[in-house]
PDB file of N, CA and C in Angstrom:
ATOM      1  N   UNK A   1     293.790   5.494   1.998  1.00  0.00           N
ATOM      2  CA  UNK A   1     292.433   5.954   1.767  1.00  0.00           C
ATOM      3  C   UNK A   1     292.123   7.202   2.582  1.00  0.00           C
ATOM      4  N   UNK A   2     292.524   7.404   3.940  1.00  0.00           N
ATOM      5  CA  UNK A   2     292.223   8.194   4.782  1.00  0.00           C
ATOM      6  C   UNK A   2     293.337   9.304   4.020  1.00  0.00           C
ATOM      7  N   UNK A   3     293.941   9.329   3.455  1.00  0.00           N
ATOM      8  CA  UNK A   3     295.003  10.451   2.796  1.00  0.00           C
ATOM      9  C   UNK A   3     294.086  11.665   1.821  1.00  0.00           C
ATOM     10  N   UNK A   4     293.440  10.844   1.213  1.00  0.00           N
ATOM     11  CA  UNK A   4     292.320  11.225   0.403  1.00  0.00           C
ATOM     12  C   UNK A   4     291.564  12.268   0.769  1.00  0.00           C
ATOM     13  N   UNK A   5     291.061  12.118   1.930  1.00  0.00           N
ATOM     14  CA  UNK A   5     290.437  12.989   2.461  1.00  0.00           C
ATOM     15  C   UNK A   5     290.855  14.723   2.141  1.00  0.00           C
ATOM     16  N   UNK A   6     292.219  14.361   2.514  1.00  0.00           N
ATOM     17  CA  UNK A   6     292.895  16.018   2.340  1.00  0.00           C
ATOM     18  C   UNK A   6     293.278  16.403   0.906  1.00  0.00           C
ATOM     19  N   UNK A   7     293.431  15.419   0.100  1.00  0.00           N
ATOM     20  CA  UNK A   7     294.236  15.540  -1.003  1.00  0.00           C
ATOM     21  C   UNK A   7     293.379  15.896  -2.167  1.00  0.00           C
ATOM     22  N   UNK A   8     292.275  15.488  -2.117  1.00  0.00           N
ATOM     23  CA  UNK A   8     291.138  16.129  -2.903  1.00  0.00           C
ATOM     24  C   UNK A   8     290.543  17.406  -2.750  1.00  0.00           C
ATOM     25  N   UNK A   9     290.451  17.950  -2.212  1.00  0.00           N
ATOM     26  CA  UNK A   9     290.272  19.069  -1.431  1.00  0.00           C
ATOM     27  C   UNK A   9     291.276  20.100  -2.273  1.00  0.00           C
ATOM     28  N   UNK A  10     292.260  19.771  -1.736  1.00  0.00           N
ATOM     29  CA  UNK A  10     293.566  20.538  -2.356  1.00  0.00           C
ATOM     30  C   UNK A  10     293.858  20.621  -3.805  1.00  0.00           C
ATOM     31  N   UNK A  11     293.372  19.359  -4.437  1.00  0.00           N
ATOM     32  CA  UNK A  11     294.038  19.227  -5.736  1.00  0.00           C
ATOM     33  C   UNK A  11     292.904  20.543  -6.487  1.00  0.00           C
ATOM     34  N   UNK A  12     291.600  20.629  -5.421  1.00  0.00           N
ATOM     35  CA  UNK A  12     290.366  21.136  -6.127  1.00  0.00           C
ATOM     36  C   UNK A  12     290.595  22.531  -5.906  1.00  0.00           C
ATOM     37  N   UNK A  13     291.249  23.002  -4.896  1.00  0.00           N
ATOM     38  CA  UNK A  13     291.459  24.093  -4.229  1.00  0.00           C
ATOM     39  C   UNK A  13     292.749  24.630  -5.432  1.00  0.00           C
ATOM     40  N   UNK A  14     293.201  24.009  -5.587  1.00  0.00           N
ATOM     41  CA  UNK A  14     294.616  24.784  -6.694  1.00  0.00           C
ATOM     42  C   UNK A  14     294.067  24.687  -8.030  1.00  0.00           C
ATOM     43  N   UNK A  15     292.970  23.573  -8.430  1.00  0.00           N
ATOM     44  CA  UNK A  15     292.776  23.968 -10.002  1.00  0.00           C
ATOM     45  C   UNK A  15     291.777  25.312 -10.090  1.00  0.00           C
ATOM     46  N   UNK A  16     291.158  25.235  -8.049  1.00  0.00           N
ATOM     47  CA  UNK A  16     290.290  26.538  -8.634  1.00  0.00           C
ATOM     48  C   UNK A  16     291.090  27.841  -8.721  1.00  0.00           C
ATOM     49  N   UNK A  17     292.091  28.313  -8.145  1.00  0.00           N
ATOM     50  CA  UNK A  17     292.896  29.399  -7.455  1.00  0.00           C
ATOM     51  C   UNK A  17     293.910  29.623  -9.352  1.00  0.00           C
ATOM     52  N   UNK A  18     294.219  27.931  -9.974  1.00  0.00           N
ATOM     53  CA  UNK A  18     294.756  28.321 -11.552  1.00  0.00           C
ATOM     54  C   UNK A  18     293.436  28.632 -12.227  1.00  0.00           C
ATOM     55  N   UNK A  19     292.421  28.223 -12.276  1.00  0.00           N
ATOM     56  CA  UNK A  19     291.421  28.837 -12.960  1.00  0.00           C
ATOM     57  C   UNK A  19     290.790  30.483 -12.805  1.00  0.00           C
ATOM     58  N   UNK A  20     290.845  30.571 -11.828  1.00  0.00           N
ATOM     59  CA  UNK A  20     290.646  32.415 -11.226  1.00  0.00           C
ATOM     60  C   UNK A  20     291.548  32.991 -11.955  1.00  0.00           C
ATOM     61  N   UNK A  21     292.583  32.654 -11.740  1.00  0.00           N
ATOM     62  CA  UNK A  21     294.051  33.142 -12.655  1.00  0.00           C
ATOM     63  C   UNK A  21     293.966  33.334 -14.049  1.00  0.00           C
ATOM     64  N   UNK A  22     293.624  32.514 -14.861  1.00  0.00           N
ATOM     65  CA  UNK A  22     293.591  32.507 -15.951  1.00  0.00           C
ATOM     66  C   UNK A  22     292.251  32.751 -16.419  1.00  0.00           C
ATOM     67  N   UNK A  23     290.937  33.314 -15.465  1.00  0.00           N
ATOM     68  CA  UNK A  23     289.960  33.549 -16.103  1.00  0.00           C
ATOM     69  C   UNK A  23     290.342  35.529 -16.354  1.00  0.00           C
ATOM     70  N   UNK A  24     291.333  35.755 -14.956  1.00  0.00           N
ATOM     71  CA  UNK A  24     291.622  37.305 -14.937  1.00  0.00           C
ATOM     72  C   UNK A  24     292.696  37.829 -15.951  1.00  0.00           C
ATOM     73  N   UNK A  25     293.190  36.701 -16.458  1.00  0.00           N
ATOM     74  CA  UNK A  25     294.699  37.142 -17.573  1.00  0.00           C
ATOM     75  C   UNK A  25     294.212  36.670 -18.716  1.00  0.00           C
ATOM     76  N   UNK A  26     293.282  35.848 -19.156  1.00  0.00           N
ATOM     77  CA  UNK A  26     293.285  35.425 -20.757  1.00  0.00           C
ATOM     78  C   UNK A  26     291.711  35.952 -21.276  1.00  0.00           C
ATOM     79  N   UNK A  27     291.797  36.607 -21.925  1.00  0.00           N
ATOM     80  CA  UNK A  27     290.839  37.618 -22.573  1.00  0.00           C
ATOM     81  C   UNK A  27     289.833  36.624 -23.352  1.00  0.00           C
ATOM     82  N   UNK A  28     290.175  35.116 -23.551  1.00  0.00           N
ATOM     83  CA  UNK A  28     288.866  34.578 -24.283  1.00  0.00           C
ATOM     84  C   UNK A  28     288.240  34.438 -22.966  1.00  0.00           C
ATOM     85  N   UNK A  29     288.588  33.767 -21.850  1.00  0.00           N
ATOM     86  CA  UNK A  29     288.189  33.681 -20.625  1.00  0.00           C
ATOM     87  C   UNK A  29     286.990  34.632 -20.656  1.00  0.00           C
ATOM     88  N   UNK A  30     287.465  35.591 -20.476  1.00  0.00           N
ATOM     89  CA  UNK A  30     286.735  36.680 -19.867  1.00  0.00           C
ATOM     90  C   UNK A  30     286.005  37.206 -20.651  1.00  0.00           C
ATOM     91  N   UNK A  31     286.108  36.953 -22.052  1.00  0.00           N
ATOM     92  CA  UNK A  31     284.719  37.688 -23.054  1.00  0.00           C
ATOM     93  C   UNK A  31     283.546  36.712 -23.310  1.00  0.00           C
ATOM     94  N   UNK A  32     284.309  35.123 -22.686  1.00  0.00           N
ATOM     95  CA  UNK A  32     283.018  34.402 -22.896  1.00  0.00           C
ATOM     96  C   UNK A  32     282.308  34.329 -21.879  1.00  0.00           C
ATOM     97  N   UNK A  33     282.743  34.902 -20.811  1.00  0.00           N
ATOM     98  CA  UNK A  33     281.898  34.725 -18.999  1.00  0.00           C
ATOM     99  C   UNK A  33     282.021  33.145 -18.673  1.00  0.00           C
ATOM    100  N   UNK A  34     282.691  32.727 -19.110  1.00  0.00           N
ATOM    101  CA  UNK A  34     282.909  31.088 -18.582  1.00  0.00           C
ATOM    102  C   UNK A  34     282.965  31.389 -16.942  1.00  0.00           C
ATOM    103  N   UNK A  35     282.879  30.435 -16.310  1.00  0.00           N
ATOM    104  CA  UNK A  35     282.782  30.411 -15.194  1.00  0.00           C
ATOM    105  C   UNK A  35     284.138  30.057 -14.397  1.00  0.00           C
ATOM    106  N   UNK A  36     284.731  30.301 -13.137  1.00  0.00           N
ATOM    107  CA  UNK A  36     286.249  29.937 -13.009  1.00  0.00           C
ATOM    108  C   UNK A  36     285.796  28.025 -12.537  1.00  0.00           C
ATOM    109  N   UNK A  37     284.775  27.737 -12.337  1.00  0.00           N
ATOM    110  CA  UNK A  37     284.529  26.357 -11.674  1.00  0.00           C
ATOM    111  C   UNK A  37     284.490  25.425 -13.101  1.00  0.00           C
ATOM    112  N   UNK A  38     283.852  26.575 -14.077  1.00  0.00           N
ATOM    113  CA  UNK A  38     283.893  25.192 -15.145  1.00  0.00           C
ATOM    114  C   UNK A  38     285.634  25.157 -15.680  1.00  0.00           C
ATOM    115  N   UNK A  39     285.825  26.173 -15.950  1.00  0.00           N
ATOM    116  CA  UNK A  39     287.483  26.054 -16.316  1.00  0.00           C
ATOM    117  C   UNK A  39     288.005  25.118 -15.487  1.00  0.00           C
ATOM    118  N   UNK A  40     287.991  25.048 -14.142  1.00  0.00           N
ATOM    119  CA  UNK A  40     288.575  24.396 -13.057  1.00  0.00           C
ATOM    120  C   UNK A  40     288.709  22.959 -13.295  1.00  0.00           C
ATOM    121  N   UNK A  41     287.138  22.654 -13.828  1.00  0.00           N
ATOM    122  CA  UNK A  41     286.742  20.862 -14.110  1.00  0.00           C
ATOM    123  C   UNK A  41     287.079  20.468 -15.531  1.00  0.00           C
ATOM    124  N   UNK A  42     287.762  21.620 -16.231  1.00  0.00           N
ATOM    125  CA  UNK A  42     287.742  21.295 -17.690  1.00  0.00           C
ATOM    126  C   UNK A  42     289.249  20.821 -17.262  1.00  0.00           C
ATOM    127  N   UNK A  43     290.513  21.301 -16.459  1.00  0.00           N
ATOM    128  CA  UNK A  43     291.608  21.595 -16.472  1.00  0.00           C
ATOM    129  C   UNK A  43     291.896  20.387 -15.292  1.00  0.00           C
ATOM    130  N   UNK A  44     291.002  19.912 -14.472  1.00  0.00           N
ATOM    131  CA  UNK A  44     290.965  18.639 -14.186  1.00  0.00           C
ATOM    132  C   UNK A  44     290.780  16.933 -15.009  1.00  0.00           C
ATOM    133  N   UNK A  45     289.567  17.587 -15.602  1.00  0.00           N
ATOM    134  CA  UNK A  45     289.310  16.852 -16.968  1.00  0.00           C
ATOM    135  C   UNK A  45     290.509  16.081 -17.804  1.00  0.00           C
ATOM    136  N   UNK A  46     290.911  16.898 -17.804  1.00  0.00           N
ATOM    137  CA  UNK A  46     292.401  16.655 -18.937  1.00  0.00           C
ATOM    138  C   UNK A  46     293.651  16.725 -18.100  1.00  0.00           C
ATOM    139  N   UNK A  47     293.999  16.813 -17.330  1.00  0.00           N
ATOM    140  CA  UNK A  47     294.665  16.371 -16.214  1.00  0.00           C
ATOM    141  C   UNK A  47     294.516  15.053 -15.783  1.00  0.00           C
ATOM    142  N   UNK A  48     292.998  14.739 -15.864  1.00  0.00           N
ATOM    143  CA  UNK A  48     292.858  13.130 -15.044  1.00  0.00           C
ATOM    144  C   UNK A  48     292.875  12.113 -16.409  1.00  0.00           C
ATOM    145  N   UNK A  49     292.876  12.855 -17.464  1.00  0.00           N
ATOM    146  CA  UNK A  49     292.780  11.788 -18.581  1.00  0.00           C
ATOM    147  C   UNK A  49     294.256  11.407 -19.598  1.00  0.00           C
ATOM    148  N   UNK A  50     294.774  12.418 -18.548  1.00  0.00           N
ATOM    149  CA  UNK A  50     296.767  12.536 -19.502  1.00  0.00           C
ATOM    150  C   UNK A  50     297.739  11.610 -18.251  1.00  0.00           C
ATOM    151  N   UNK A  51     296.690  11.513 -17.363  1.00  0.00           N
ATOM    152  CA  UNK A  51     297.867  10.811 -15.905  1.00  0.00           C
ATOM    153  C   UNK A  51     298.588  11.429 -15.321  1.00  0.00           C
ATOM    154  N   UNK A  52     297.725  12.999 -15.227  1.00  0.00           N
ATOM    155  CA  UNK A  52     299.160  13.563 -14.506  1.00  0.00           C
ATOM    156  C   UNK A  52     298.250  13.679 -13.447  1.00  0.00           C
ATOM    157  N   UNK A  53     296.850  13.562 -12.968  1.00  0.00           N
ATOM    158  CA  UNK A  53     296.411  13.420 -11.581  1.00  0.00           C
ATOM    159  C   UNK A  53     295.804  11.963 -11.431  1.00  0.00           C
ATOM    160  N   UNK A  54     296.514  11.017 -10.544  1.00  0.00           N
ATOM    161  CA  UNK A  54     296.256   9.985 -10.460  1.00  0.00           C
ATOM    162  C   UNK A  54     294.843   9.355 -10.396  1.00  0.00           C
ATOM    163  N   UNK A  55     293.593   8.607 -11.244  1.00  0.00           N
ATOM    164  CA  UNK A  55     292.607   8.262 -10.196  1.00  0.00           C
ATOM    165  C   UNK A  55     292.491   6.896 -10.210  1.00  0.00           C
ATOM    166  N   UNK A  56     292.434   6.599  -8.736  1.00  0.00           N
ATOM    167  CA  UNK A  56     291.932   5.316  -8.333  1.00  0.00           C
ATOM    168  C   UNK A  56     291.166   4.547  -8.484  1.00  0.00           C
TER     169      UNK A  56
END
């Protein structure tokens, strides 16, 4: 439980750092002004619902 602490953080910290990324390289990104935080939670979203980020 106490692991948690750090590991969330991080997992949030890299979907935001791939979302920045791909809001600066993919041109729908960037003509719709999406935001890099909502990309971030969309790309978590579907991450937490395919099992590739574990939730408890």
């Amino acid at each position: 439980m106490g692991d948690l602490v750090f590991i969330v953080p991080g997992i949030m910290a890299v979907l935001l750092l791939v979302s920045i990324f791909l809001r600066k390289h993919v041109i729908f990104f960037r003509k719709t002004l999406m935001p890099a935080s909502i990309i971030a939670g969309m790309i978590g979203f579907i991450l937490m619902n395919t099992g590739v980020i574990p939730v408890e």
